[in-house]
ModelCIF file with pLDDT and N, C-alpha, C, O atoms, coordinates in Angstrom:
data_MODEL
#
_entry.id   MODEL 
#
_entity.id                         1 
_entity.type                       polymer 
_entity.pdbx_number_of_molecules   1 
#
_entity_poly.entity_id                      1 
_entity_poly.type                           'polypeptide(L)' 
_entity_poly.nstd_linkage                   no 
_entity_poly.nstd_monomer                   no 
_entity_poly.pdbx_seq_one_letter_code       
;(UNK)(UNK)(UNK)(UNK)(UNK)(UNK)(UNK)(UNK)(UNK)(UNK)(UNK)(UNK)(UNK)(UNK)(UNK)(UNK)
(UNK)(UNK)(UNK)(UNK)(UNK)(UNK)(UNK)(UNK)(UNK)(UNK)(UNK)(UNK)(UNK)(UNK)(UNK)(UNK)
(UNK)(UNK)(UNK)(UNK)(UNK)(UNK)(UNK)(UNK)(UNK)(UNK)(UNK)(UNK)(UNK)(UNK)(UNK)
;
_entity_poly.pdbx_seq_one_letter_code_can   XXXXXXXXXXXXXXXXXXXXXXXXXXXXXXXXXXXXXXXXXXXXXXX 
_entity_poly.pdbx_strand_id                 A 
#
loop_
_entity_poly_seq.entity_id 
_entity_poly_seq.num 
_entity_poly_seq.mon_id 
_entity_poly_seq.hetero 
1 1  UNK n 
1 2  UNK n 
1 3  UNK n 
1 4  UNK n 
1 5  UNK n 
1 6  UNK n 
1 7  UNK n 
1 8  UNK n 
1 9  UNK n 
1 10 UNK n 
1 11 UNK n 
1 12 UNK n 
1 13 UNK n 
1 14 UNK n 
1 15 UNK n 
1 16 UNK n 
1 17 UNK n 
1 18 UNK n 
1 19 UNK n 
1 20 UNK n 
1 21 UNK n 
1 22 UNK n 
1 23 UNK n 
1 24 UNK n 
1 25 UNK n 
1 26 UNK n 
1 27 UNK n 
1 28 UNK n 
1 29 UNK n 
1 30 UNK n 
1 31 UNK n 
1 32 UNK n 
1 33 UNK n 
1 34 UNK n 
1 35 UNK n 
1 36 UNK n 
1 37 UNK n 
1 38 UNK n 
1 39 UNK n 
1 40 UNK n 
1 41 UNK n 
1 42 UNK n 
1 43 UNK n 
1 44 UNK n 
1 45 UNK n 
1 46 UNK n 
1 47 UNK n 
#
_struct_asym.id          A 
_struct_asym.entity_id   1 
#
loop_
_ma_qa_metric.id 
_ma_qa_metric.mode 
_ma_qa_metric.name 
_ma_qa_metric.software_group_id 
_ma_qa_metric.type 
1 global pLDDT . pLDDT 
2 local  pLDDT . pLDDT 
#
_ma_qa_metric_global.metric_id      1 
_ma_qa_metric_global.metric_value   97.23 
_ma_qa_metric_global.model_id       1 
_ma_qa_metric_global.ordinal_id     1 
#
loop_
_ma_qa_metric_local.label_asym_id 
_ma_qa_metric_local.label_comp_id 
_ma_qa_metric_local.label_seq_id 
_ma_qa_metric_local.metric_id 
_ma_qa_metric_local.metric_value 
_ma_qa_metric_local.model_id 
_ma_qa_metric_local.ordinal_id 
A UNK 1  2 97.00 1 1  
A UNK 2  2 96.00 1 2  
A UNK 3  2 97.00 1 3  
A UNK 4  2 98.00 1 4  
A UNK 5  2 98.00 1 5  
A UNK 6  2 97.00 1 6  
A UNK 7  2 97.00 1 7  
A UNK 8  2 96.00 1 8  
A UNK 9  2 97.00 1 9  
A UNK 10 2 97.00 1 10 
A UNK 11 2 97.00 1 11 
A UNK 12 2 97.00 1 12 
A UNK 13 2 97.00 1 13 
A UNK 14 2 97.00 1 14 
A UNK 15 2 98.00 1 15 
A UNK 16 2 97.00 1 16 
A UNK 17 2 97.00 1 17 
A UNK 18 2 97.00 1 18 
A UNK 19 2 98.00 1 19 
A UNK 20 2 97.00 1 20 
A UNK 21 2 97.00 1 21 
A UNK 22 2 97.00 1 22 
A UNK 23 2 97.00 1 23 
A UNK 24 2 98.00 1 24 
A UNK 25 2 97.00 1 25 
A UNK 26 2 97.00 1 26 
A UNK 27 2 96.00 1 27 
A UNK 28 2 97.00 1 28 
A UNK 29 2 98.00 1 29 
A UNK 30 2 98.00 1 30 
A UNK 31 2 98.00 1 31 
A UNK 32 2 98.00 1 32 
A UNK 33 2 98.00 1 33 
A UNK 34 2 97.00 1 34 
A UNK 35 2 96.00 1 35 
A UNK 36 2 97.00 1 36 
A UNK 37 2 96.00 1 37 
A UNK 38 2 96.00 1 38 
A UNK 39 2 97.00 1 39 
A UNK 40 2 98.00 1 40 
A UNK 41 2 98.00 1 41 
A UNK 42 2 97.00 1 42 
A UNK 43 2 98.00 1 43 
A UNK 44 2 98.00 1 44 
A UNK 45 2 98.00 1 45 
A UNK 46 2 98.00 1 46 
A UNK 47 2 98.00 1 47 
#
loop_
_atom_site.group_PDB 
_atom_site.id 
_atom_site.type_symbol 
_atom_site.label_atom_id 
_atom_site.label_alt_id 
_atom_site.label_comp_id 
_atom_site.label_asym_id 
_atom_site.label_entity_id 
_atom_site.label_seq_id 
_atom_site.pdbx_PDB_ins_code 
_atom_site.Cartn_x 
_atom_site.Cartn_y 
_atom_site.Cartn_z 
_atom_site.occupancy 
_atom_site.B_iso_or_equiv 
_atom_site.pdbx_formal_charge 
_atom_site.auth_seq_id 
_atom_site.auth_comp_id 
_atom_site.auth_asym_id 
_atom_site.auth_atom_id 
_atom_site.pdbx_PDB_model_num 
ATOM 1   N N  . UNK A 1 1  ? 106.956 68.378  105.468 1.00 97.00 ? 1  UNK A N  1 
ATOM 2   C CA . UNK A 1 1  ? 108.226 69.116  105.498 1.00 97.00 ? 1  UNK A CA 1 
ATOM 3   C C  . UNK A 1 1  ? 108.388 69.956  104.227 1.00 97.00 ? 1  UNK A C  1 
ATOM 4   O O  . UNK A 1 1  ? 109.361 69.684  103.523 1.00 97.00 ? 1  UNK A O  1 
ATOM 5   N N  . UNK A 1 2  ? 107.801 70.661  103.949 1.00 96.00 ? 2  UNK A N  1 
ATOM 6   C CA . UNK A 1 2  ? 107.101 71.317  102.771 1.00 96.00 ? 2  UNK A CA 1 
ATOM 7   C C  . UNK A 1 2  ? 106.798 72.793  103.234 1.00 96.00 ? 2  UNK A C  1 
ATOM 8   O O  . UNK A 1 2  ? 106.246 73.124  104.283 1.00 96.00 ? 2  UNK A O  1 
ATOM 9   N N  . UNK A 1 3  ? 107.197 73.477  102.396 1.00 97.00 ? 3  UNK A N  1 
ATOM 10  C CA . UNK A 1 3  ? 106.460 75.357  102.903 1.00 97.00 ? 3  UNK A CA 1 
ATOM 11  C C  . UNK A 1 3  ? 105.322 75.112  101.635 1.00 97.00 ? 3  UNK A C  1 
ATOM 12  O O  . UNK A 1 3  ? 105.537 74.290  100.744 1.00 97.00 ? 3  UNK A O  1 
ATOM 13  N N  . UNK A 1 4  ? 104.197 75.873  101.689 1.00 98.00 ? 4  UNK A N  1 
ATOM 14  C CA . UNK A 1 4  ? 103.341 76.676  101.071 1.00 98.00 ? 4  UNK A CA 1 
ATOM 15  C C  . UNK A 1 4  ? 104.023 77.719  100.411 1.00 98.00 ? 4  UNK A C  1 
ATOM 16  O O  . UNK A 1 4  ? 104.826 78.491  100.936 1.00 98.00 ? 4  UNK A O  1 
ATOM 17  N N  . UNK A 1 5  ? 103.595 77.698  99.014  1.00 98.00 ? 5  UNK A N  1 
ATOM 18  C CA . UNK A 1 5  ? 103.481 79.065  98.479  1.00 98.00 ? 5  UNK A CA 1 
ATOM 19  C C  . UNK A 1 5  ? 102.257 79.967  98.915  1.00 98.00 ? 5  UNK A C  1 
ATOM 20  O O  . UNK A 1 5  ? 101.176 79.384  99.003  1.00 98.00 ? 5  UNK A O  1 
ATOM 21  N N  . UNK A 1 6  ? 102.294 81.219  99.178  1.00 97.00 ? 6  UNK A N  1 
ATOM 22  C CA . UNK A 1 6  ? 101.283 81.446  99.849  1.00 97.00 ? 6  UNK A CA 1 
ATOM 23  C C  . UNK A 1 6  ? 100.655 82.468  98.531  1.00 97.00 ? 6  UNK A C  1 
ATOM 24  O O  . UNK A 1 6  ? 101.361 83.190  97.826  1.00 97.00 ? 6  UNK A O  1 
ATOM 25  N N  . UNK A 1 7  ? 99.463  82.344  98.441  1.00 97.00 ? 7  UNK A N  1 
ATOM 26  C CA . UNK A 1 7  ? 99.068  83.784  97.052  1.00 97.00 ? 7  UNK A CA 1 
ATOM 27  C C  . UNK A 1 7  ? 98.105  84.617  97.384  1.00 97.00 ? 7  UNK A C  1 
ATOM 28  O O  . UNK A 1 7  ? 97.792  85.491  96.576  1.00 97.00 ? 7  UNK A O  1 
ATOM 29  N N  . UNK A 1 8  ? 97.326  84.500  98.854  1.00 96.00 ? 8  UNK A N  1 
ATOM 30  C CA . UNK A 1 8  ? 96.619  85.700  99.247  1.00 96.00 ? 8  UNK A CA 1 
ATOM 31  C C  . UNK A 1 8  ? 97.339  86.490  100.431 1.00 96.00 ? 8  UNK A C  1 
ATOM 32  O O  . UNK A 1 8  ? 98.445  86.222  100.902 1.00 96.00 ? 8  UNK A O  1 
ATOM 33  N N  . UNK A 1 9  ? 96.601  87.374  100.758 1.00 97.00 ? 9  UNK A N  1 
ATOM 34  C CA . UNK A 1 9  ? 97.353  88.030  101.445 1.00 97.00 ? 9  UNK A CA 1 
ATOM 35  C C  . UNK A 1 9  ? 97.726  87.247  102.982 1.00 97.00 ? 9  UNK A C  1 
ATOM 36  O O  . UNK A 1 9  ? 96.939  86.567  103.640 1.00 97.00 ? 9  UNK A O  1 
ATOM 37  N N  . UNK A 1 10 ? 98.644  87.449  103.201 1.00 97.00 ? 10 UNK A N  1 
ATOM 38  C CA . UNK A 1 10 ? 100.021 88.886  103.148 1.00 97.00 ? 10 UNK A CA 1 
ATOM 39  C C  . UNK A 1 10 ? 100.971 88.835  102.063 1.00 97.00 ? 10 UNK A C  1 
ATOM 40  O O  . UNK A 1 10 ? 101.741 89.760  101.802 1.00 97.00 ? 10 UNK A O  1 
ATOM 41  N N  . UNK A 1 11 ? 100.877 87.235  101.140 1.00 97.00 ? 11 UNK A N  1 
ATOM 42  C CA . UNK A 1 11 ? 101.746 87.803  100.273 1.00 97.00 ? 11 UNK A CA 1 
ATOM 43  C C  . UNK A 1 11 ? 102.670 89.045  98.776  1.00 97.00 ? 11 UNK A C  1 
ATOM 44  O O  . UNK A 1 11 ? 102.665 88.736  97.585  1.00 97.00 ? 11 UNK A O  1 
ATOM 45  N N  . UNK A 1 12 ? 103.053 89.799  99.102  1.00 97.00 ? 12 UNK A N  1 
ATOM 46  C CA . UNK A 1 12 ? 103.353 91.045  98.520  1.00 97.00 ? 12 UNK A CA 1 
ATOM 47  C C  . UNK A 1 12 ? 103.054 90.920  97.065  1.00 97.00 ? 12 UNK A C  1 
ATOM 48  O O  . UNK A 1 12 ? 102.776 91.989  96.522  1.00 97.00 ? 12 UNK A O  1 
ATOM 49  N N  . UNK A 1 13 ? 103.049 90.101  96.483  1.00 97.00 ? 13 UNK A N  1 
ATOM 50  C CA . UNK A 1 13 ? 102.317 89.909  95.354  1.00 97.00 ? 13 UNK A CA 1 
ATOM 51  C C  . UNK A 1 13 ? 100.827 90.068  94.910  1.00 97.00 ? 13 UNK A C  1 
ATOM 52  O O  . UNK A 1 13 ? 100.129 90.388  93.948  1.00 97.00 ? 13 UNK A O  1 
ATOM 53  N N  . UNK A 1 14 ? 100.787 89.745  95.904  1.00 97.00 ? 14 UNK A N  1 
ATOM 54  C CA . UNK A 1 14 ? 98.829  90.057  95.704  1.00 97.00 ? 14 UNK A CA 1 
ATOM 55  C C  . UNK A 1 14 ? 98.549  91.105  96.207  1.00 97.00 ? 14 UNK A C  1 
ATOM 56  O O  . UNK A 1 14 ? 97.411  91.461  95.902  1.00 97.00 ? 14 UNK A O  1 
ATOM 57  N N  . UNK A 1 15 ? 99.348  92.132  97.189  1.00 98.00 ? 15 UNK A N  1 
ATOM 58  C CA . UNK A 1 15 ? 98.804  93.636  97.202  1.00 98.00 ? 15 UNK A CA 1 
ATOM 59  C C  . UNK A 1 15 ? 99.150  94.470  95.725  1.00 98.00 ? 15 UNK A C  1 
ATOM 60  O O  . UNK A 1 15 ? 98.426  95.247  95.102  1.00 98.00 ? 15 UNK A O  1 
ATOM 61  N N  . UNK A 1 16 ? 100.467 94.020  95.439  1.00 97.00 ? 16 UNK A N  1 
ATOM 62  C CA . UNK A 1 16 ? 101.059 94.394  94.266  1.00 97.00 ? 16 UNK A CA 1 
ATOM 63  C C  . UNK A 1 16 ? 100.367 94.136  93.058  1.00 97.00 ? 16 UNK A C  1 
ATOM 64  O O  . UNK A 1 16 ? 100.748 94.772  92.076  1.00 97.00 ? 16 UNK A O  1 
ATOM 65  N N  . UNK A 1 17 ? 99.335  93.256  92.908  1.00 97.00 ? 17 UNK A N  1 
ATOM 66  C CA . UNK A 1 17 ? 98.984  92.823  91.803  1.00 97.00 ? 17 UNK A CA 1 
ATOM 67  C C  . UNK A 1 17 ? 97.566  94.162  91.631  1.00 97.00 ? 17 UNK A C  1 
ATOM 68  O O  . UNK A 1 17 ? 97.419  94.893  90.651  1.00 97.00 ? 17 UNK A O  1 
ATOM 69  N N  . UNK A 1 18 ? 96.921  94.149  92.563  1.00 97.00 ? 18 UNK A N  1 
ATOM 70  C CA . UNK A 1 18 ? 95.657  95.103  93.049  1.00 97.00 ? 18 UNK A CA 1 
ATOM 71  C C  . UNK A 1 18 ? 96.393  96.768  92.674  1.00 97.00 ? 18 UNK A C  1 
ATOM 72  O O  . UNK A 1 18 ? 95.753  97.642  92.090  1.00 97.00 ? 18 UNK A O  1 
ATOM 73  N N  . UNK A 1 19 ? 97.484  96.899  93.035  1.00 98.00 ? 19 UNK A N  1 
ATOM 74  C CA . UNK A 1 19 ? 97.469  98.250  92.807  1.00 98.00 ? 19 UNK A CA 1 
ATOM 75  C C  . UNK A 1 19 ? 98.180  98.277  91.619  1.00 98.00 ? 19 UNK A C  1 
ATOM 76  O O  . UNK A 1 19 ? 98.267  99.403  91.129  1.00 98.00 ? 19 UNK A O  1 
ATOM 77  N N  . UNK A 1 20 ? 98.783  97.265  90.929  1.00 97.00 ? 20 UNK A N  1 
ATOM 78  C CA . UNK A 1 20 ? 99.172  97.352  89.775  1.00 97.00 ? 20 UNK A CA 1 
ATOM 79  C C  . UNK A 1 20 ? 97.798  97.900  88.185  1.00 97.00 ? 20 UNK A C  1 
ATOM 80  O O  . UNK A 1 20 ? 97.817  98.548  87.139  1.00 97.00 ? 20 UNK A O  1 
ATOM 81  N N  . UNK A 1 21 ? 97.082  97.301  88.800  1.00 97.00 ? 21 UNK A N  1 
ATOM 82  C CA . UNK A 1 21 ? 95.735  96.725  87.895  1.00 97.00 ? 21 UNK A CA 1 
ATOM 83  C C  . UNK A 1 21 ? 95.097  98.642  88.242  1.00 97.00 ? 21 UNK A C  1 
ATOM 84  O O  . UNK A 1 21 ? 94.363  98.994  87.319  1.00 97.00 ? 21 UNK A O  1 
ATOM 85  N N  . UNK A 1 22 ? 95.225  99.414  88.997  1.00 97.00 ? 22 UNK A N  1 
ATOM 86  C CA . UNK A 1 22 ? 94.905  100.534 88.882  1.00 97.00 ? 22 UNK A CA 1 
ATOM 87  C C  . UNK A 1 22 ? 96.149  101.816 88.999  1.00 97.00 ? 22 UNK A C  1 
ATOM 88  O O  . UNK A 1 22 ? 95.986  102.807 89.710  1.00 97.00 ? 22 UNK A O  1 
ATOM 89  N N  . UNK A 1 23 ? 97.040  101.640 88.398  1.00 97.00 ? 23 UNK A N  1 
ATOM 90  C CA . UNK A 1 23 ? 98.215  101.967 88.323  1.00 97.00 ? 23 UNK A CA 1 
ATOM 91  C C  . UNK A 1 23 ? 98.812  102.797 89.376  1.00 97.00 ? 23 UNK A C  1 
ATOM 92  O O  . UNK A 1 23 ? 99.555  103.746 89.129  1.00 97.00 ? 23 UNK A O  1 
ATOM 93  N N  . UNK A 1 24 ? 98.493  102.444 90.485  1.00 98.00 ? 24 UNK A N  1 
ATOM 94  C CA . UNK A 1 24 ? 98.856  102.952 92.223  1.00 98.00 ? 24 UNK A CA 1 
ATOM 95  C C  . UNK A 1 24 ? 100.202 102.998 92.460  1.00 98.00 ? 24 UNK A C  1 
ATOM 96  O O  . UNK A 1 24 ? 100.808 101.944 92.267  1.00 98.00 ? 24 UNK A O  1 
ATOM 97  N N  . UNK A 1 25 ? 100.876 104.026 92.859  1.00 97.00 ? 25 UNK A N  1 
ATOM 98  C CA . UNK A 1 25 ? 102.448 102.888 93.257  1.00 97.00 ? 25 UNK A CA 1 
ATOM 99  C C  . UNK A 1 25 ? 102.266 103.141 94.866  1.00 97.00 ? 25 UNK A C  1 
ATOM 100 O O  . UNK A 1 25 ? 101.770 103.971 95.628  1.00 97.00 ? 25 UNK A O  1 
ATOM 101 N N  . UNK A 1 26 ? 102.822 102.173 94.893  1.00 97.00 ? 26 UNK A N  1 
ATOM 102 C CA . UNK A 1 26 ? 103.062 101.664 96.802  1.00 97.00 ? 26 UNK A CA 1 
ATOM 103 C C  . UNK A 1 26 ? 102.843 102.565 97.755  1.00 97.00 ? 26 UNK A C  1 
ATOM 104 O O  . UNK A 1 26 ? 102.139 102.396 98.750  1.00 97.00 ? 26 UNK A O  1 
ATOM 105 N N  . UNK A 1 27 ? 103.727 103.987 97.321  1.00 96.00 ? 27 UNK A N  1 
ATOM 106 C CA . UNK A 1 27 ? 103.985 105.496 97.972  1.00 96.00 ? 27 UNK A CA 1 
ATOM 107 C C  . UNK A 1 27 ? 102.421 105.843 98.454  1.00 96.00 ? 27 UNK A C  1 
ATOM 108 O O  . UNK A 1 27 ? 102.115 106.051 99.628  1.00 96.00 ? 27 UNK A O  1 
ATOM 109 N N  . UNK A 1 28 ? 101.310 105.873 97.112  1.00 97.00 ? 28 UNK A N  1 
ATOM 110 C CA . UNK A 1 28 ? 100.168 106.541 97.522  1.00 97.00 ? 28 UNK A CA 1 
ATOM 111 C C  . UNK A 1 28 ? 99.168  105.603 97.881  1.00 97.00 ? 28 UNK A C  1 
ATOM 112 O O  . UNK A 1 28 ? 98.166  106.213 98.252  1.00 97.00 ? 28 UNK A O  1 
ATOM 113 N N  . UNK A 1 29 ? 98.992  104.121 97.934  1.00 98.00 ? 29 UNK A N  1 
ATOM 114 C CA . UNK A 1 29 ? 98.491  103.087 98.340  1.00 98.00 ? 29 UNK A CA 1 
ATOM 115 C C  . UNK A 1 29 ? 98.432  102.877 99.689  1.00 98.00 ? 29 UNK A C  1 
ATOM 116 O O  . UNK A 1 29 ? 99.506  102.645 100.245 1.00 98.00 ? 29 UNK A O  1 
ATOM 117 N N  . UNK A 1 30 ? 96.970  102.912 100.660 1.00 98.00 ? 30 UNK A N  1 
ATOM 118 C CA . UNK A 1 30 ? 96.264  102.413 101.592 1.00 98.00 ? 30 UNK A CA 1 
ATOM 119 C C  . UNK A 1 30 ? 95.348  101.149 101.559 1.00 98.00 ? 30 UNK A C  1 
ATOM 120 O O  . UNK A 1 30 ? 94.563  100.832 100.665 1.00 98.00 ? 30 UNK A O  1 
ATOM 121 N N  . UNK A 1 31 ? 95.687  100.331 103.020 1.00 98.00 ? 31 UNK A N  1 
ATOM 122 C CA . UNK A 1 31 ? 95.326  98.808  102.972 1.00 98.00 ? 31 UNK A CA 1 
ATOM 123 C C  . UNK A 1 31 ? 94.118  99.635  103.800 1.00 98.00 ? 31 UNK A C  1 
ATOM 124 O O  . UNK A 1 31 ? 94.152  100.805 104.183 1.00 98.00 ? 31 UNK A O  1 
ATOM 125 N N  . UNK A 1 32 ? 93.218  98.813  103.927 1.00 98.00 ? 32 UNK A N  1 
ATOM 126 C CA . UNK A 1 32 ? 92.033  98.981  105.341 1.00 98.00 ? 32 UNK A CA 1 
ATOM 127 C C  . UNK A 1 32 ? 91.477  97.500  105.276 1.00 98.00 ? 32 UNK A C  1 
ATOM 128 O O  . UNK A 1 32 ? 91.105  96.823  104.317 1.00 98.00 ? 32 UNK A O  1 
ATOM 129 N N  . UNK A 1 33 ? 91.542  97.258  106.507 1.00 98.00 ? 33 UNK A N  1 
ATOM 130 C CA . UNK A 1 33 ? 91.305  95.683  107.119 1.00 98.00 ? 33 UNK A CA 1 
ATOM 131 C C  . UNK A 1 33 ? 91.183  95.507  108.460 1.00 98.00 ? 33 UNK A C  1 
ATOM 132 O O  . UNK A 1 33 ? 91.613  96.239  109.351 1.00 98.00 ? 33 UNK A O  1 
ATOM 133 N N  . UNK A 1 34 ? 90.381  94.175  108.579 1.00 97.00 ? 34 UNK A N  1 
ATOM 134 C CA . UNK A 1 34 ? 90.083  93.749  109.968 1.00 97.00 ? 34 UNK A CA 1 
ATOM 135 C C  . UNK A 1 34 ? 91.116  92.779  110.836 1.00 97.00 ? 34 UNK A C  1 
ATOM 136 O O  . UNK A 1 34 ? 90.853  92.426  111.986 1.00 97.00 ? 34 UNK A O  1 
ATOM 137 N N  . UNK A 1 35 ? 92.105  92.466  110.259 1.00 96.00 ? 35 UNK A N  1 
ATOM 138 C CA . UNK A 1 35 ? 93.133  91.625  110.386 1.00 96.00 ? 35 UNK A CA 1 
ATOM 139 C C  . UNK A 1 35 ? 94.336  92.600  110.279 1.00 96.00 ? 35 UNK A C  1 
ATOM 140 O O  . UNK A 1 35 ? 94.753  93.293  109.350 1.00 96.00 ? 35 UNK A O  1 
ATOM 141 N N  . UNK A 1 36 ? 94.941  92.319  112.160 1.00 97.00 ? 36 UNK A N  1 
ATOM 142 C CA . UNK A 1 36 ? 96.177  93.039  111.961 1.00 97.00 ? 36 UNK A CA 1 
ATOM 143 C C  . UNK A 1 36 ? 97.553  92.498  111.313 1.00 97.00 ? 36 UNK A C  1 
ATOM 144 O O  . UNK A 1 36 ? 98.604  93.103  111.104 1.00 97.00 ? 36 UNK A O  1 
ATOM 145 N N  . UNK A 1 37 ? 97.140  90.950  111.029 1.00 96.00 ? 37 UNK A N  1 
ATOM 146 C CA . UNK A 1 37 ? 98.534  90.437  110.897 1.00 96.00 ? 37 UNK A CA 1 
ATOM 147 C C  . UNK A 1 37 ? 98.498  90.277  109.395 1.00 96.00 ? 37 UNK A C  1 
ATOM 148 O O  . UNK A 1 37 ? 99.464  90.749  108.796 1.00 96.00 ? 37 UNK A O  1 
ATOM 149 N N  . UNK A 1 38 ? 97.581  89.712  108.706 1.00 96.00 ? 38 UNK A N  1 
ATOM 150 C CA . UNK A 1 38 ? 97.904  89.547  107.467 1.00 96.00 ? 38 UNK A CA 1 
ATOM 151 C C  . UNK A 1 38 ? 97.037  91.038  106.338 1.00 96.00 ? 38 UNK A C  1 
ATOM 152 O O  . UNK A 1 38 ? 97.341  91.195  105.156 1.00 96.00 ? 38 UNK A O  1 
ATOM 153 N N  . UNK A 1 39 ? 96.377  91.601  106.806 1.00 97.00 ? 39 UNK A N  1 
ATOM 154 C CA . UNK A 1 39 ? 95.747  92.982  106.161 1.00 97.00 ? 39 UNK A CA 1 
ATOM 155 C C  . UNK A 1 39 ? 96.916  93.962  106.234 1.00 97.00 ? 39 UNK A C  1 
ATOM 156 O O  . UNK A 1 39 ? 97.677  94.416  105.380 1.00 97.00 ? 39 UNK A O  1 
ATOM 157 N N  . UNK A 1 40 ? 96.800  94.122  107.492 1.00 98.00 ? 40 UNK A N  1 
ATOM 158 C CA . UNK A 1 40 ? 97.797  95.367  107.945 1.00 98.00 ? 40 UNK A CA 1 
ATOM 159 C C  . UNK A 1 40 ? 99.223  95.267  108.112 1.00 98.00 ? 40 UNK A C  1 
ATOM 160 O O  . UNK A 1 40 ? 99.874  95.997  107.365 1.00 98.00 ? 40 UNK A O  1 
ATOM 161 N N  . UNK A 1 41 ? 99.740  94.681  108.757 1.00 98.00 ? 41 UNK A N  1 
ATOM 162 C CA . UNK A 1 41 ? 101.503 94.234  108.677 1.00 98.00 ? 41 UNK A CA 1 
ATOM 163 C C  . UNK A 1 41 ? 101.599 93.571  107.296 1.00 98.00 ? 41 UNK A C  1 
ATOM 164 O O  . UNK A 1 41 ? 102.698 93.593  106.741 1.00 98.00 ? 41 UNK A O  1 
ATOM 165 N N  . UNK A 1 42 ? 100.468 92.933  106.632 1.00 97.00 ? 42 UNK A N  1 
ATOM 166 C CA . UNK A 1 42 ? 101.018 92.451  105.336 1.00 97.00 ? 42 UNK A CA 1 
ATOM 167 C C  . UNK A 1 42 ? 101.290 93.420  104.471 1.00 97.00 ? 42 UNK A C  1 
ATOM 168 O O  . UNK A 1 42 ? 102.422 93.536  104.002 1.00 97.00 ? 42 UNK A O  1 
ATOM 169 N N  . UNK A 1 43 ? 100.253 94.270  104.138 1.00 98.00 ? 43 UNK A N  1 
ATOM 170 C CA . UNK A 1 43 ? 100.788 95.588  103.335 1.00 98.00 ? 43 UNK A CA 1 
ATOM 171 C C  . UNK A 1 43 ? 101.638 96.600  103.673 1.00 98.00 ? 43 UNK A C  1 
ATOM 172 O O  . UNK A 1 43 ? 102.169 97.357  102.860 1.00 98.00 ? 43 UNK A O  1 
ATOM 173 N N  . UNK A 1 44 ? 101.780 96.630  104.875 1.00 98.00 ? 44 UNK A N  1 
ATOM 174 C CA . UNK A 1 44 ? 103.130 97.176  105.333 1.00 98.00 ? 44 UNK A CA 1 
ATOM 175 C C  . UNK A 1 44 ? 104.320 96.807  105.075 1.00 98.00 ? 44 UNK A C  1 
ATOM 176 O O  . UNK A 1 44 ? 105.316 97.497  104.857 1.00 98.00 ? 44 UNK A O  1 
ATOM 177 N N  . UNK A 1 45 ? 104.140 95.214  105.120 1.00 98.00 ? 45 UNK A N  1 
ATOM 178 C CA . UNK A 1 45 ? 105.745 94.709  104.457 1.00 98.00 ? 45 UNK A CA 1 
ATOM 179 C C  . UNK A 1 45 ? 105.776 94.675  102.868 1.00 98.00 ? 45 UNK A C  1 
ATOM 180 O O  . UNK A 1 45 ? 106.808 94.537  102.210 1.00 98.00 ? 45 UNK A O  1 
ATOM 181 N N  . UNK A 1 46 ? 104.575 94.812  102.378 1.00 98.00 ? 46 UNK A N  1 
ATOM 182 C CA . UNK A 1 46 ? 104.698 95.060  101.131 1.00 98.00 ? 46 UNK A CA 1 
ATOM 183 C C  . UNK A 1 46 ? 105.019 96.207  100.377 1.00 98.00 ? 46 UNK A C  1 
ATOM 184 O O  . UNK A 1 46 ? 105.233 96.159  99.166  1.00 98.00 ? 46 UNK A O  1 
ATOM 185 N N  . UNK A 1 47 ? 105.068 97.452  101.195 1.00 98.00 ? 47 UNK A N  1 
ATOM 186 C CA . UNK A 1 47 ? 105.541 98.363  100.743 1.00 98.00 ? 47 UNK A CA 1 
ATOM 187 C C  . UNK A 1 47 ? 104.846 99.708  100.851 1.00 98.00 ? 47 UNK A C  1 
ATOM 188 O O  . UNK A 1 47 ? 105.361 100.711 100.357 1.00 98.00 ? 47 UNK A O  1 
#
C-alpha cells in the first residue's frame, strides 16, 4: 500500500534532467522512442 517514486522515464524529471545537462528548453526538445506510453506521452506530459 505504498506508491513508487518513479525516476526513469516517464517521470518529468528525468526528461528534464537530459535537456537540462545540454541547455535545451522544453519548447525546442524532441523525444524519439519505441514506447508509446512511457517515451512518447511521457515527454509530452513533460513538456
Amino acid at each position: 500500500q505504498r506508491r513508487a517514486i518513479i525516476l526513469g522515464k516517464p517521470a518529468p524529471e528525468f526528461f528534464l534532467s537530459a535537456l537540462a545537462s545540454m541547455n535545451c528548453p522544453k519548447a525546442k526538445a524532441v523525444m524519439v522512442g519505441d514506447d508509446a506510453e512511457t517515451d512518447v506521452a511521457g515527454a509530452l506530459r513533460a513538456g
